[in-house]
Protein backbone atom coordinates (compact mmCIF):
# COMPACT_ATOMS: atom_id res chain seq x y z
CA UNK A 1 220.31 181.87 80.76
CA UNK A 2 217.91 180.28 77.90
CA UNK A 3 214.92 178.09 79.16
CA UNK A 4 214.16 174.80 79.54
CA UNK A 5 211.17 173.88 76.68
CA UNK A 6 210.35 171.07 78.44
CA UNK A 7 209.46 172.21 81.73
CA UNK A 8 207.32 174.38 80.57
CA UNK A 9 205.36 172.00 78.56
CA UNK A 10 205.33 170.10 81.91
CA UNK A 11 204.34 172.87 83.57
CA UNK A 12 201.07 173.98 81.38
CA UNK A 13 200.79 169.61 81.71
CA UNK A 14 200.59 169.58 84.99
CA UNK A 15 198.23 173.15 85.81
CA UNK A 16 195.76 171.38 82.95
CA UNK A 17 195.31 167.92 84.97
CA UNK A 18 195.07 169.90 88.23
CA UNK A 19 191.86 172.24 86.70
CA UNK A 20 190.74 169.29 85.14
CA UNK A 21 190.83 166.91 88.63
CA UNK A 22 188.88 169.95 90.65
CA UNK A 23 186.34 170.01 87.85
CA UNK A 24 185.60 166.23 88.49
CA UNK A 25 185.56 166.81 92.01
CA UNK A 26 182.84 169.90 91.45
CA UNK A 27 180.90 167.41 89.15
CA UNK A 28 180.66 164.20 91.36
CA UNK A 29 180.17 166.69 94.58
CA UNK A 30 177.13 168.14 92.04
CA UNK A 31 175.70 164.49 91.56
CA UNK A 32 176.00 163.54 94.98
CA UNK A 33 172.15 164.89 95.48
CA UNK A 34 170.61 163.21 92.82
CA UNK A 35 172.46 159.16 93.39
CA UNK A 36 170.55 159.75 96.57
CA UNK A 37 167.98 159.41 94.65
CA UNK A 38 165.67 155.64 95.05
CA UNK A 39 164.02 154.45 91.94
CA UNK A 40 160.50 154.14 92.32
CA UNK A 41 158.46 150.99 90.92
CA UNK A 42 154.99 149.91 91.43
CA UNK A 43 154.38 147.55 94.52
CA UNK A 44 150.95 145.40 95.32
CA UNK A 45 149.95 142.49 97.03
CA UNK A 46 148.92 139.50 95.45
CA UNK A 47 145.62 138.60 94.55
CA UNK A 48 142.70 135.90 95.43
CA UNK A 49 140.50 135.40 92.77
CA UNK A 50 137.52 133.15 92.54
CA UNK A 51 136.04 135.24 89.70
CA UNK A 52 133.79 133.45 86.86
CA UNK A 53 136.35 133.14 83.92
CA UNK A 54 135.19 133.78 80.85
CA UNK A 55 135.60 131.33 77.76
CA UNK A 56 135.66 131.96 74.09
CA UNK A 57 134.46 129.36 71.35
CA UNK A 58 134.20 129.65 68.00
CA UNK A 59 131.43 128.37 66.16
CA UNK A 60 128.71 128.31 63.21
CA UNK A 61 125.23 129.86 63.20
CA UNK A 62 122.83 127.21 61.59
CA UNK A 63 119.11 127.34 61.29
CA UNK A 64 116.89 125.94 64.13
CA UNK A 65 115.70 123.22 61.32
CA UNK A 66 117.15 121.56 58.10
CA UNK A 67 115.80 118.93 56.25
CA UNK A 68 116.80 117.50 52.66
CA UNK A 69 113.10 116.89 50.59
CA UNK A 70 112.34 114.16 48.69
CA UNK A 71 109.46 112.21 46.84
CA UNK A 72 108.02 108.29 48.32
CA UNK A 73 107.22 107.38 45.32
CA UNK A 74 108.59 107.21 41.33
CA UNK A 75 107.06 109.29 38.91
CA UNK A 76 107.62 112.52 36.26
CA UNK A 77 108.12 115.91 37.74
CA UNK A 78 105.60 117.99 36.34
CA UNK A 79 105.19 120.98 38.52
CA UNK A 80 107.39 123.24 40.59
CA UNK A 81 105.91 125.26 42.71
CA UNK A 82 108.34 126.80 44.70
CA UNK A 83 111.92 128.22 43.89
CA UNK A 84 115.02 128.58 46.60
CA UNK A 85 114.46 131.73 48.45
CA UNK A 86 110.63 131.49 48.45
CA UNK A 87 108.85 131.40 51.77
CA UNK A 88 106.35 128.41 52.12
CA UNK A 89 103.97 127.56 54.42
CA UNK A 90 103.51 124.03 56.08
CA UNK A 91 101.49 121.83 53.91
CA UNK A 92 101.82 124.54 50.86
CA UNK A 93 102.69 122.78 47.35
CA UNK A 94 106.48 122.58 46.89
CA UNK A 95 106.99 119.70 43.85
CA UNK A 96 104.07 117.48 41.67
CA UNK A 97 104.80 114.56 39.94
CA UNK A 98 102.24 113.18 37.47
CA UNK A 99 99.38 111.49 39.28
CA UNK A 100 97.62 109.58 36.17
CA UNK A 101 99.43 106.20 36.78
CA UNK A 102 98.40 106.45 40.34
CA UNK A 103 94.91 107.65 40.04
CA UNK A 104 94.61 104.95 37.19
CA UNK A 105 95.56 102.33 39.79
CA UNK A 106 93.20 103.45 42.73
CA UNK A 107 90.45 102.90 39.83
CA UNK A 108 91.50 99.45 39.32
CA UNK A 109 91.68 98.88 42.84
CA UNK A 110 88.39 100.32 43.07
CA UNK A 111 86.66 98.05 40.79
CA UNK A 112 88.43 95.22 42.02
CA UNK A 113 87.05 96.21 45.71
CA UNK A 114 83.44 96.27 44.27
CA UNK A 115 83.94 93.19 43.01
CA UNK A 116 84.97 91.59 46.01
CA UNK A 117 82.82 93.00 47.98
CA UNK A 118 80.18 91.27 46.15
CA UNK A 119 81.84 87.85 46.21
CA UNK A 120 82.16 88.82 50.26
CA UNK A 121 78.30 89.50 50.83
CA UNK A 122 76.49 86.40 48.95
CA UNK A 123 79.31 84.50 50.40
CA UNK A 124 78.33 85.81 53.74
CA UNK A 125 74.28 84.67 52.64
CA UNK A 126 74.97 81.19 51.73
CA UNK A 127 76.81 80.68 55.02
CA UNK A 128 73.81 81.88 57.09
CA UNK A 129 71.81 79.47 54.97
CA UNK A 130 74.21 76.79 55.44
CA UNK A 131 74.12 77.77 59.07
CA UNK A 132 70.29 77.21 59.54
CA UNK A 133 70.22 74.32 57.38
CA UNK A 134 72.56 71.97 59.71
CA UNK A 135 70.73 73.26 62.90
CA UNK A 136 67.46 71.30 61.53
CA UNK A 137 70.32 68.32 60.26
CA UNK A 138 69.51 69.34 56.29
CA UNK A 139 73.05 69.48 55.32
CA UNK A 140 76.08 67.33 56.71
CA UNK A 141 79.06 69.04 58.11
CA UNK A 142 81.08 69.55 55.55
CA UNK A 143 78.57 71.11 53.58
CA UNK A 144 78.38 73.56 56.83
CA UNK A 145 82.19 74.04 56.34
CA UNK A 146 82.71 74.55 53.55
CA UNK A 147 80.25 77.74 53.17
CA UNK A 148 81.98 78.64 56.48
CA UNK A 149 85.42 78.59 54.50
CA UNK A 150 84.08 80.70 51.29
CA UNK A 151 82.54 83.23 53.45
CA UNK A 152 85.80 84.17 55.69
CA UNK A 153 87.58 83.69 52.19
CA UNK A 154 85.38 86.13 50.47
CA UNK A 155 85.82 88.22 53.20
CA UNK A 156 89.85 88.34 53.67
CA UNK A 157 89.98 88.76 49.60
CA UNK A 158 88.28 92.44 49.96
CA UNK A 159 90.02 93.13 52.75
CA UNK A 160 93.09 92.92 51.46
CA UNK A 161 91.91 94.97 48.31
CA UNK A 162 90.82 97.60 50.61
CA UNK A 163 94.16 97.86 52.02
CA UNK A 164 95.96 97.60 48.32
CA UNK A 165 93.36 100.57 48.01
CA UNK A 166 94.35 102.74 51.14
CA UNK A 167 98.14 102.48 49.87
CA UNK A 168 97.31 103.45 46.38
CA UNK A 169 95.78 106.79 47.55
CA UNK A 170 98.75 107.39 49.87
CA UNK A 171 100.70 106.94 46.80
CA UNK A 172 98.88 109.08 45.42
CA UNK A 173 98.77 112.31 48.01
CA UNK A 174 102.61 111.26 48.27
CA UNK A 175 103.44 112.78 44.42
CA UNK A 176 102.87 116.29 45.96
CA UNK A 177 105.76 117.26 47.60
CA UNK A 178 104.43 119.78 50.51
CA UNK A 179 106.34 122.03 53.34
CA UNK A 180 106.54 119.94 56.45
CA UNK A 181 106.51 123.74 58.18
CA UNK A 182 106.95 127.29 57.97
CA UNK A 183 110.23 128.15 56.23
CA UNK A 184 112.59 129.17 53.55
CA UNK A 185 113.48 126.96 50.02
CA UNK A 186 117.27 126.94 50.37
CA UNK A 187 117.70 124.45 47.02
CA UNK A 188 116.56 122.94 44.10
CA UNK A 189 118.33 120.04 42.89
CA UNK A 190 116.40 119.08 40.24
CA UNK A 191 114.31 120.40 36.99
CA UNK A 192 110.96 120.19 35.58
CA UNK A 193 110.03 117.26 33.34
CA UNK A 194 113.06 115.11 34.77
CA UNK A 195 112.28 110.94 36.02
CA UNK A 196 112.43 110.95 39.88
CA UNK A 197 113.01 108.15 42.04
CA UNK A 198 111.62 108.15 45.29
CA UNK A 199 114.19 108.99 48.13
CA UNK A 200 116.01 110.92 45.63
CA UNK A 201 116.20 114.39 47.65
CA UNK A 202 114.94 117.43 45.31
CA UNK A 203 114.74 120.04 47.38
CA UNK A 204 116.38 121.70 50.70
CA UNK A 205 114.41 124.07 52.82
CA UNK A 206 115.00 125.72 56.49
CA UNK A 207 113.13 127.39 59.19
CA UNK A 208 115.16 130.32 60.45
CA UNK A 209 112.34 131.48 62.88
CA UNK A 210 115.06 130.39 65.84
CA UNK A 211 118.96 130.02 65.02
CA UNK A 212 121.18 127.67 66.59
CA UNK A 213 125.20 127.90 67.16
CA UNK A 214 126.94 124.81 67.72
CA UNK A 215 130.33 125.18 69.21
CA UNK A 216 133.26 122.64 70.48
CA UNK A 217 134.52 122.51 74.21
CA UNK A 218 137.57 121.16 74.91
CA UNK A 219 137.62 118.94 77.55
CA UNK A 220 139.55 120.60 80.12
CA UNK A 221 137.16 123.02 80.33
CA UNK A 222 133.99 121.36 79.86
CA UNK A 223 133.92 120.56 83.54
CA UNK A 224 134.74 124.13 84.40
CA UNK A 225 131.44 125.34 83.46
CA UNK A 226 127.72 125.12 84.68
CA UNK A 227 125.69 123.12 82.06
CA UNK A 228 122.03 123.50 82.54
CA UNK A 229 119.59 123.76 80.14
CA UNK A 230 118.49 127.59 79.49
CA UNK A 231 121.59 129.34 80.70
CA UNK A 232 122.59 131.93 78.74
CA UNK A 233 125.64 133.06 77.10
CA UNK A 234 126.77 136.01 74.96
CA UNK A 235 127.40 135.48 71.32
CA UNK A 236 129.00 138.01 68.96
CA UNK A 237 129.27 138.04 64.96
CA UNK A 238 132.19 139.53 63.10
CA UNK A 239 130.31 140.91 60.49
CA UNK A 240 128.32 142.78 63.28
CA UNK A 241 130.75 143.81 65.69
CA UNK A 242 129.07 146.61 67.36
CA UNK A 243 126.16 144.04 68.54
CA UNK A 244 125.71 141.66 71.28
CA UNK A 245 122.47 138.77 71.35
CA UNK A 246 122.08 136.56 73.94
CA UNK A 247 121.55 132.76 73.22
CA UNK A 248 120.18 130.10 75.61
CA UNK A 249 121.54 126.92 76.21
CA UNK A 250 119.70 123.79 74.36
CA UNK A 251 121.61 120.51 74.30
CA UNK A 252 125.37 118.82 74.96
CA UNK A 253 126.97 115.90 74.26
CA UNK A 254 128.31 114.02 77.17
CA UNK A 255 130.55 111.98 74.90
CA UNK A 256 133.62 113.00 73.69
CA UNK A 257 134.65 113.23 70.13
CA UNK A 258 137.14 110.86 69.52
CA UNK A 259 139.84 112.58 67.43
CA UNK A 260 139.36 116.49 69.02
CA UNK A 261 138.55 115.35 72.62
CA UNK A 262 135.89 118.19 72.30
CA UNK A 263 132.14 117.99 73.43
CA UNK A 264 129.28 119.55 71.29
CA UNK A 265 127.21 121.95 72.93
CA UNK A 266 124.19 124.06 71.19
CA UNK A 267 122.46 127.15 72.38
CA UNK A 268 119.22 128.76 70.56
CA UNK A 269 118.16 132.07 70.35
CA UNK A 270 115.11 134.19 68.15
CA UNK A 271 116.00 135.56 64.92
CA UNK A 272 116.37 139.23 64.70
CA UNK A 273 113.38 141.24 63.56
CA UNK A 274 116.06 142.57 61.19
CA UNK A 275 117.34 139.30 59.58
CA UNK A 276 120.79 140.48 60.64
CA UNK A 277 121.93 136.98 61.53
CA UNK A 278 121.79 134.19 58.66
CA UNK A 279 122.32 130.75 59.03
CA UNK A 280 126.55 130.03 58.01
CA UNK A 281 127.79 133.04 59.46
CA UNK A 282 130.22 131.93 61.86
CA UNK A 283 130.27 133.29 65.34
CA UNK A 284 132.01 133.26 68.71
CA UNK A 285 129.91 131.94 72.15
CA UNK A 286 131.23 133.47 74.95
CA UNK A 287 130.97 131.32 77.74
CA UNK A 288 130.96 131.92 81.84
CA UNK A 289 132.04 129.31 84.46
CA UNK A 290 129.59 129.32 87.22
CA UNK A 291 131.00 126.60 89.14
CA UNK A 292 132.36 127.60 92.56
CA UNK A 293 136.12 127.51 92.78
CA UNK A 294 138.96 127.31 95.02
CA UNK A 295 140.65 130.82 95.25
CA UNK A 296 143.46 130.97 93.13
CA UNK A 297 146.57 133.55 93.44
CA UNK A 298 147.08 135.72 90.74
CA UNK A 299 149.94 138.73 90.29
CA UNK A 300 150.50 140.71 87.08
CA UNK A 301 152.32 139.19 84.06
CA UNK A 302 154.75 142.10 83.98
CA UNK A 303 155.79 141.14 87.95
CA UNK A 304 157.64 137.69 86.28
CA UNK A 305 160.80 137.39 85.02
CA UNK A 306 162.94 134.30 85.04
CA UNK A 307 166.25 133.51 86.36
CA UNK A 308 169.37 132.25 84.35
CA UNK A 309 168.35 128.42 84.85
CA UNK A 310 164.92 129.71 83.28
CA UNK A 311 162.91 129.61 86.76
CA UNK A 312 159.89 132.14 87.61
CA UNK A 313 161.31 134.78 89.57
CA UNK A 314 159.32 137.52 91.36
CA UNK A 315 160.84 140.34 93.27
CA UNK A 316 159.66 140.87 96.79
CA UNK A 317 159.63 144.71 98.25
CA UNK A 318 160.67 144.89 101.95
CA UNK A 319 159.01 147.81 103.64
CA UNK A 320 161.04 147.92 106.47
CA UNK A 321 164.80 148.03 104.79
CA UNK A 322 163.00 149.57 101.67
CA UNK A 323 164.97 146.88 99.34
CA UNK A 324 164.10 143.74 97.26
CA UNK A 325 164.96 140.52 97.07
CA UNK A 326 164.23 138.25 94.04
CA UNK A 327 162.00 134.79 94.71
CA UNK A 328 161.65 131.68 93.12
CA UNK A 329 158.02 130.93 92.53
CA UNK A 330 155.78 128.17 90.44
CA UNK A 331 153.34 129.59 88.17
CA UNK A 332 150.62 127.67 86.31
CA UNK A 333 148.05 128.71 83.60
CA UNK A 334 146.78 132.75 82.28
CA UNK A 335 143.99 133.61 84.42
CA UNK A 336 143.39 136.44 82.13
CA UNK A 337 144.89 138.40 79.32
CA UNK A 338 147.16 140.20 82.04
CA UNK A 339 147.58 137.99 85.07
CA UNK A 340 149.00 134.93 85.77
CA UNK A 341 148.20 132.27 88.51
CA UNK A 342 150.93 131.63 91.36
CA UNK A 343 150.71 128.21 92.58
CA UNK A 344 153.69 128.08 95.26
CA UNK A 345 156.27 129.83 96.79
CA UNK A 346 154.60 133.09 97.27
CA UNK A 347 152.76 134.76 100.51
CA UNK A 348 149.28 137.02 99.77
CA UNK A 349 150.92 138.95 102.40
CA UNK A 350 153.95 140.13 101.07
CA UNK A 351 154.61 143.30 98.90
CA UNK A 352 155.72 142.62 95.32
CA UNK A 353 156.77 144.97 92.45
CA UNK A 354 154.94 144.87 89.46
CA UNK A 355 156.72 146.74 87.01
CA UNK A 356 159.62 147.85 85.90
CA UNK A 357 161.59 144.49 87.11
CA UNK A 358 164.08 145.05 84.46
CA UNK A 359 166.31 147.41 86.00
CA UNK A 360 166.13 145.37 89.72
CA UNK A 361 169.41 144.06 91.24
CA UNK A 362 169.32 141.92 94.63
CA UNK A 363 169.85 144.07 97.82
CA UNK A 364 168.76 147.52 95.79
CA UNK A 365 166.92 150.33 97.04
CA UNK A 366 163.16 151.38 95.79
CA UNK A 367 160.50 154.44 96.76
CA UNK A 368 157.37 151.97 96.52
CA UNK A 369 154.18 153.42 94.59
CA UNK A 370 151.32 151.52 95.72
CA UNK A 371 148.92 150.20 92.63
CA UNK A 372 145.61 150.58 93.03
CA UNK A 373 143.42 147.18 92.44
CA UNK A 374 142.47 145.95 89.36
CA UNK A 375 139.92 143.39 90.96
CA UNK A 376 138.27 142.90 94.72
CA UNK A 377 140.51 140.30 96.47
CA UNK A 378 137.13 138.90 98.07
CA UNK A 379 135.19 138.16 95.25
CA UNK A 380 137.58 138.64 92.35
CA UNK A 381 135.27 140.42 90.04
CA UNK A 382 136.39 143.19 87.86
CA UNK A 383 134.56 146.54 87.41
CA UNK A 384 131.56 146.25 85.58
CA UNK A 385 131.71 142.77 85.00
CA UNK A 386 128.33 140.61 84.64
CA UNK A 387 127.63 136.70 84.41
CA UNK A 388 127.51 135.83 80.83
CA UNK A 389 126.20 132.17 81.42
C-alpha cells in the first residue's frame, strides 16, 4: 500500500507544536520564581523645614571711595604731579595751574587794604575829635555826624578789601589741585599746558583701602532676609574661585527702583593684603535669611510627576498592603536645588516614594528601601551648613 505524504507532514506538524507547547510550559513554570519578584524603590517621609535659605546676587566690586577732581578756579595747567596708577597721599600735590595772575591780585588787594586802612584810622581820629568837641558844644550836630558817617565808612571800605583779600588767597591755594585722602590716581583727563576752567574734572582717583559690592534684591525676597547693619555675608569672585571673604553689611535702600522693583543693598569689607580683589570685578553676595519662618513641607523633586490633565502627582507607599497609590498634591516654589515645597494635599506622616516613579502603576506592589535624611526634620539644616548672614 503506498503512503499518505500528507499525514506525515501532519504528523512531524503536530509532534513539533507539542515539544514546542511543553517547552513554554518549562519556561513560564522557570519564571514563575522571579515575577514573584516586588520592585524595590526608595520610600521617605516628608520633610519640615524652617532652614535659613540661602540667596545668590550678583553684583560689582567698587572701591570704598570715588571722586571725579577738578580745579575752583580758571587758569593754565602748568604742573602734573601725579600720573594714573600713582599712590598719593591726602593733601600731596596732584595738578598746578599758574599762580602769577592770582598772586598779582592778592598784591593789589594788598595795597589797596593799606590804603584803606589808613583812610579807616584818621577817619576813626577826627571822629573822636568831633566827639569831644560837641560834648563842650564846639561843633553843631551835623558836624558830629558827619565825622561819625566817614569813620564807619572808612571802616566798612577796608573791611570789605580784607575780605576781597581772604578770597584772593583762597583762589590762590585753590590752583593746586591736592589728594583729598589716601589713594590711587585712576585718570587723567587732561594735559600739561592746556586752559582749564574751573569745575572742569581733570583727574579721577580712588581709595581701595576698603571695597564695597553693591548688589540688587528683588523684592520678593527683600523681606525674607534680616537687614541689620554689620551682618555678614559670603562673597565669592569668579576669577578666584577657590576663595571665600566675608563682607559686612553697610547700607540699603528702602525704596524701590522703579523699573526693576529691586532694592540696593551694599556691604564693605578690607582689601586683601594681596590686592587680589580690584575694584570692577564683578562678584556674587551670597545672602542668608535669618528671619524665623513657618515650617514649610518639602519632598524630593524626583518624587513628582504629573498626571495627564498636567496635575502634581505623588505616589503614596502603603506599608500595610505593601502597594501605592498615586495623589494629587499642590506644590509651590524650589526650596533648594533638589526639593520642592508641598503646600496641600499631602500628610508628613505618610510614606512616599522618591524615585524611580516612572515605572509605578496604581494598585502595584513595591519592597520599600528606606532613604536616609538629607536634612533634620526639626531644624531643617543640612550637614555642615553655617549662617552666612
Amino acid at each position: 500500500m503506498r503512503k499518505n505524504p500528507y499525514k506525515a507532514v501532519a504528523f512531524y506538524f503536530n509532534t513539533f507544536m507539542i515539544a514546542a507547547l511543553m517547552s513554554c510550559s518549562a519556561e513560564e513554570k522557570a519564571s514563575e520564581p522571579e515575577a514573584g519578584k516586588r520592585q524595590r524603590a526608595p520610600v521617605a517621609h516628608p520633610q519640615l523645614i524652617t532652614s535659613q535659605t540661602a540667596h545668590n546676587y550678583p553684583g560689582e566690586i567698587r572701591a570704598n571711595r570715588e571722586t571725579n577732581l577738578s580745579f575752583r578756579v580758571d587758569g593754565p595747567l602748568v604742573d602734573i604731579a601725579k600720573n594714573p596708577g600713582e599712590r598719593a597721599l591726602r593733601g600731596e600735590l596732584l595738578m598746578q595751574l599758574d599762580p602769577r595772575d592770582y598772586q598779582d591780585r592778592i598784591k593789589i588787594l594788598e595795597a589797596e587794604l593799606d590804603g584803606a586802612l589808613a583812610r579807616a584810622d584818621k577817619a576813626s581820629k577826627d571822629f573822636t575829635r568831633a566827639k569831644q568837641l560837641f560834648e563842650k558844644d564846639v561843633i553843631a550836630k551835623a558836624d558830629y555826624d558827619l565825622a561819625r558817617s566817614i569813620s564807619a565808612s572808612e571802616n566798612a571800605v577796608a573791611k570789605n578789601i580784607r575780605a576781597q583779600l581772604s578770597v584772593a588767597k583762597h583762589q590762590l591755594n585753590d590752583t593746586s589741585l591736592r589728594a583729598p585722602y589716601d589713594g590711587t590716581v585712576t585718570a587723567q583727563l587732561v594735559e600739561n599746558h592746556e586752559m582749564i576752567q574751573a569745575g572742569q574734572i581733570v583727574m579721577r582717583m580712588h581709595d581701595t583701602s576698603t571695597l564695597e559690592i553693591t548688589t540688587n534684591i528683588p523684592e520678593n525676597d527683600i523681606g525674607l532676609l534680616a537687614l541689620e547693619k554689620g551682618n555678614t555675608a559670603v562673597l565669592t569672585v569668579p576669577s578666584l574661585r577657590d576663595r571665600l571673604f566675608t563682607a559686612a553689611l553697610k547700607e540699603w535702600s528702602t525704596e524701590a527702583d522703579k523699573t526693576a522693583r529691586t532694592y540696593r543693598v551694599t556691604f564693605s569689607l578690607q582689601t586683601p593684603e594681596d590686592q587680589s580683589l580690584l575694584p570692577g570685578m564683578t562678584a556674587e553676595i551670597r545672602l542668608q535669611n535669618l528671619k524665623a519662618r513657618t515650617p514649610v513641607m518639602t519632598v524630593p523633586l524626583d518624587a513628582v510627576t504629573a498626571d495627564l490633565e498636567g496635575n502634581s502627582v505623588i505616589w503614596v507607599y502603603d506599608e500595610k498592603s505593601g502597594s501605592v497609590q498615586p495623589k494629587k498634591i499642590t506644590t509651590s516654589e524650589m526650596h533648594d536645588d533638589s526639593r520642592i515645597i508641598v503646600t496641600g494635599g499631602l500628610d508628613a506622616k505618610e510614606l512616599i516614594v522618591t524615585g524611580s516613579t516612572h515605572f509605578l502603576v496604581k494598585g502595584m506592589q513595591i519592597e520599600p528601601m528606606k532613604s536616609s535624611p538629607m536634612e533634620n526634620r526639626q531644624t531643617g539644616y543640612r550637614k555642615g551648613q553655617k549662617s552666612l548672614l
